[in-house]
N, C-alpha and C. Protein backbone atom coordinates (compact mmCIF):
# COMPACT_ATOMS: atom_id res chain seq x y z
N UNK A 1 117.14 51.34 388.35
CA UNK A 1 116.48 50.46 387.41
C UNK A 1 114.97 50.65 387.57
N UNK A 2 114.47 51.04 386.37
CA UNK A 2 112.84 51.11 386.38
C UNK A 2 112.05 49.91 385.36
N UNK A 3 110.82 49.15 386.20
CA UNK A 3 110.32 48.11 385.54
C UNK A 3 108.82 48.94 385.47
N UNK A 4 108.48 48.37 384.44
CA UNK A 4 107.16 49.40 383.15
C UNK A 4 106.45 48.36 383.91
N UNK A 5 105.48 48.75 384.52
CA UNK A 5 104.15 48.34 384.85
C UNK A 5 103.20 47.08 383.87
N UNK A 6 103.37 45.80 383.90
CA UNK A 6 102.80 44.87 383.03
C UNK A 6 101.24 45.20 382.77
N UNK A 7 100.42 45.62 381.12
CA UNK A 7 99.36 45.91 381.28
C UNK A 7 98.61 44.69 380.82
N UNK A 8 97.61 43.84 382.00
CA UNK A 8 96.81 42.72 381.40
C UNK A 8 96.33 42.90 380.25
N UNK A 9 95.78 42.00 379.41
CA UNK A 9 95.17 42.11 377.97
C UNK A 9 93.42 42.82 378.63
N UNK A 10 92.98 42.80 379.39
CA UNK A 10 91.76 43.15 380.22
C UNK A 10 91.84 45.04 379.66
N UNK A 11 92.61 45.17 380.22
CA UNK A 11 92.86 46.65 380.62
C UNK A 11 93.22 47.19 379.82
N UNK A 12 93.58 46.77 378.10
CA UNK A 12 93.65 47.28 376.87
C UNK A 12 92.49 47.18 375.58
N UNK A 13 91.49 47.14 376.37
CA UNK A 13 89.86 47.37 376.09
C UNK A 13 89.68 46.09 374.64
N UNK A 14 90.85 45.23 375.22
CA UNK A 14 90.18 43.76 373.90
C UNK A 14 88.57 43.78 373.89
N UNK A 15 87.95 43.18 375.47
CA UNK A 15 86.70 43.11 375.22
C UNK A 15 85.77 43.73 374.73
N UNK A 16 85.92 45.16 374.60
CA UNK A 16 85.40 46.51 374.02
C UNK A 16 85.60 45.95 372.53
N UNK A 17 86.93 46.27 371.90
CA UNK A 17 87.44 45.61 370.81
C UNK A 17 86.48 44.85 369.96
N UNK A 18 85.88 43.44 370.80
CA UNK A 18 85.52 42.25 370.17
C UNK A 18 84.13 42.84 370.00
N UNK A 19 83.71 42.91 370.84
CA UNK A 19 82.13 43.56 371.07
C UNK A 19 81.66 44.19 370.03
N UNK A 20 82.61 45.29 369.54
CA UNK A 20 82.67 46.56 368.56
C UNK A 20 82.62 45.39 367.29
N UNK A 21 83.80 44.79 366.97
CA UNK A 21 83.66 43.76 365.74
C UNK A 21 82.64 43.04 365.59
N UNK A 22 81.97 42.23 366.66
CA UNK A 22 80.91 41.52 366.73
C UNK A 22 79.75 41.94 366.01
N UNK A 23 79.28 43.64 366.72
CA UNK A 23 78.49 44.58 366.32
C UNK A 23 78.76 44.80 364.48
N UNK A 24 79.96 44.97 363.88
CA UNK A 24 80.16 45.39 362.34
C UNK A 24 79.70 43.98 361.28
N UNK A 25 80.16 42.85 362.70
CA UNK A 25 80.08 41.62 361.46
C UNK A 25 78.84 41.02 361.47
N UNK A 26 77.80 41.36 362.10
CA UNK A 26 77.01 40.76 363.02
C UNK A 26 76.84 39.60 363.26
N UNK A 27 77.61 39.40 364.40
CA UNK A 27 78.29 37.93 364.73
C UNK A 27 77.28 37.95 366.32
N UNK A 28 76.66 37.12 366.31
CA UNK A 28 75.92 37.01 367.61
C UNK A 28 76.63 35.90 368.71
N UNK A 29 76.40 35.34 369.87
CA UNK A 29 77.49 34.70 371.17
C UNK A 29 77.43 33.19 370.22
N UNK A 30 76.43 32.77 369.94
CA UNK A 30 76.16 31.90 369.41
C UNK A 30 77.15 31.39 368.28
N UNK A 31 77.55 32.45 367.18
CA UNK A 31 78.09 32.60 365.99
C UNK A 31 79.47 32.26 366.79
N UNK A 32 80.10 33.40 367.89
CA UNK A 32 81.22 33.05 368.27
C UNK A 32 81.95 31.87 368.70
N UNK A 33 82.70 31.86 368.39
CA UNK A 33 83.46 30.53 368.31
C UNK A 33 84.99 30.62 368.29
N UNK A 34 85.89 29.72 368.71
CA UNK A 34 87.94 30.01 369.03
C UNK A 34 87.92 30.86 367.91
N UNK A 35 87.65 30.56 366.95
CA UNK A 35 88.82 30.78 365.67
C UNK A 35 88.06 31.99 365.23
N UNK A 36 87.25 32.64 365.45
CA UNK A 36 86.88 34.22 365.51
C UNK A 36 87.23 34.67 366.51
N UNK A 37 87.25 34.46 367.44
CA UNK A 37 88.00 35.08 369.04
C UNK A 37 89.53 35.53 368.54
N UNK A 38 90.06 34.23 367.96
CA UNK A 38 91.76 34.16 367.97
C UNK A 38 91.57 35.03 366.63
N UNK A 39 90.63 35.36 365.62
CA UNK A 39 91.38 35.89 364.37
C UNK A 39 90.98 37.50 365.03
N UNK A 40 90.16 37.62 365.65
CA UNK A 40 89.42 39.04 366.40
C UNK A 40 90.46 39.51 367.30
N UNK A 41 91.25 38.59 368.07
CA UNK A 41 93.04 38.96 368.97
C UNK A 41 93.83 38.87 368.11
N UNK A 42 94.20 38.71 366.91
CA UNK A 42 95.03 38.86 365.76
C UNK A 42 94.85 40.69 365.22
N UNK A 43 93.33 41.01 365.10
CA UNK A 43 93.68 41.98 364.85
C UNK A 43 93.83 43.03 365.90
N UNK A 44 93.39 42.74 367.20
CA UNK A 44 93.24 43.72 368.07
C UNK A 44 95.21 43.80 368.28
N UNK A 45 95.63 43.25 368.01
CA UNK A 45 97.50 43.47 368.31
C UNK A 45 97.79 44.26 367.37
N UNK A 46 97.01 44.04 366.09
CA UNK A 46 97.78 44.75 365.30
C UNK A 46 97.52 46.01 364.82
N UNK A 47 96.44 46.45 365.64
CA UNK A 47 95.43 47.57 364.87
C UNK A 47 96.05 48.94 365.07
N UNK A 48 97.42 49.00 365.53
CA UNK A 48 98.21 50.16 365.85
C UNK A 48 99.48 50.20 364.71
N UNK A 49 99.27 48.89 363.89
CA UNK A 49 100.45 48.44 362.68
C UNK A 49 99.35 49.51 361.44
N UNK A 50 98.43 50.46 361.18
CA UNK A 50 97.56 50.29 360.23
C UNK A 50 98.52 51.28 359.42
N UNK A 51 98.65 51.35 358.13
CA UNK A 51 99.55 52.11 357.63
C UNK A 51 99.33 51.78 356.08
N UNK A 52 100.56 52.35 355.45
CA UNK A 52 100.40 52.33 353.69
C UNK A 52 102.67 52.15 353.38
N UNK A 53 103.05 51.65 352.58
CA UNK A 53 104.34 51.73 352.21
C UNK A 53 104.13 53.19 350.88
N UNK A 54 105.28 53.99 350.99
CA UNK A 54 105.73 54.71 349.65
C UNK A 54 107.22 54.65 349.82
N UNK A 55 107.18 54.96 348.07
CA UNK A 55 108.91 54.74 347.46
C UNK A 55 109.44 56.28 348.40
N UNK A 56 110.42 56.21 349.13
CA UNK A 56 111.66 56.65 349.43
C UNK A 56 112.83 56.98 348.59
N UNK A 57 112.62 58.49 347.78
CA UNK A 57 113.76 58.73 347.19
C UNK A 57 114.52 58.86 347.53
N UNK A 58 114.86 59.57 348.92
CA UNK A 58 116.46 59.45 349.66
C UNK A 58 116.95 57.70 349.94
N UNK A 59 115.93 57.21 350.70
CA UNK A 59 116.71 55.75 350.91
C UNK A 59 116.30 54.92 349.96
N UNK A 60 115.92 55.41 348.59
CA UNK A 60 115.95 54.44 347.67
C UNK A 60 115.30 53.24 347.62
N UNK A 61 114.23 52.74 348.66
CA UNK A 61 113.69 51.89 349.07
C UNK A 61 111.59 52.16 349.69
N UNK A 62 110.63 51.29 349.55
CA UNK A 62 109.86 51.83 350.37
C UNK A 62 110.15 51.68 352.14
N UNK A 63 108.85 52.57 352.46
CA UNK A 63 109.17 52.83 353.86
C UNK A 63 107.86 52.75 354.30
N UNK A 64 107.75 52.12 355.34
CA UNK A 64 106.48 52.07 356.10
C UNK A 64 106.00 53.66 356.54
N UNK A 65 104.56 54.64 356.14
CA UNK A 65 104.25 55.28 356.77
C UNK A 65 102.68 55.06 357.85
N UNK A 66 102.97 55.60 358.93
CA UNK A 66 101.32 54.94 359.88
C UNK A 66 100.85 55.96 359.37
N UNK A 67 99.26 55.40 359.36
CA UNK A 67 98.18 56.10 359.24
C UNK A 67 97.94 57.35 360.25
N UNK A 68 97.79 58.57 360.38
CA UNK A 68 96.69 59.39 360.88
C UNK A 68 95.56 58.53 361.55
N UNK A 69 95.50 58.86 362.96
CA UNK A 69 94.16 58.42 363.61
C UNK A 69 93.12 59.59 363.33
N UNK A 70 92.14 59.74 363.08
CA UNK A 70 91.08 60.20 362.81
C UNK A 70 90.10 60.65 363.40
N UNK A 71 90.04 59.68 364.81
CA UNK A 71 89.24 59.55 365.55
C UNK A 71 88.69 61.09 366.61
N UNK A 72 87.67 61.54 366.20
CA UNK A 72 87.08 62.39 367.00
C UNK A 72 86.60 62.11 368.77
């Protein structure tokens, strides 16, 4: 039996994360406040969901495809 190593929220560069958003929105410590923190950890969970749906002619249905990371 193998147990996966628990990774703190620290060590998945949130604070980097917020910093970076802070910098786009220009949100200064002052500006910050819960409910930008909590909507700023809303997206940092999801920022690996980033994607587009297309119609699926075999399964007749759309289908989630992820985005291409880009990142140089």
């Amino acid at each position: 039996m193998s147990f996966k190593k628990r990774i703190r929220w620290y060590e998945r560069d949130l604070g980097k994360y917020i910093h970076q958003r802070m910098k786009e929105e220009n949100i200064t410590r002052v500006d910050l406040d819960e409910d930008t923190i909590n909507f700023f950890y809303q997206q940092f969970k999801t920022r690996s969901c980033s994607g587009h749906s297309e119609w699926s002619d075999r399964f007749q249905k759309n289908i989630w495809i992820k985005d291409e990371d880009n990142k140089s």
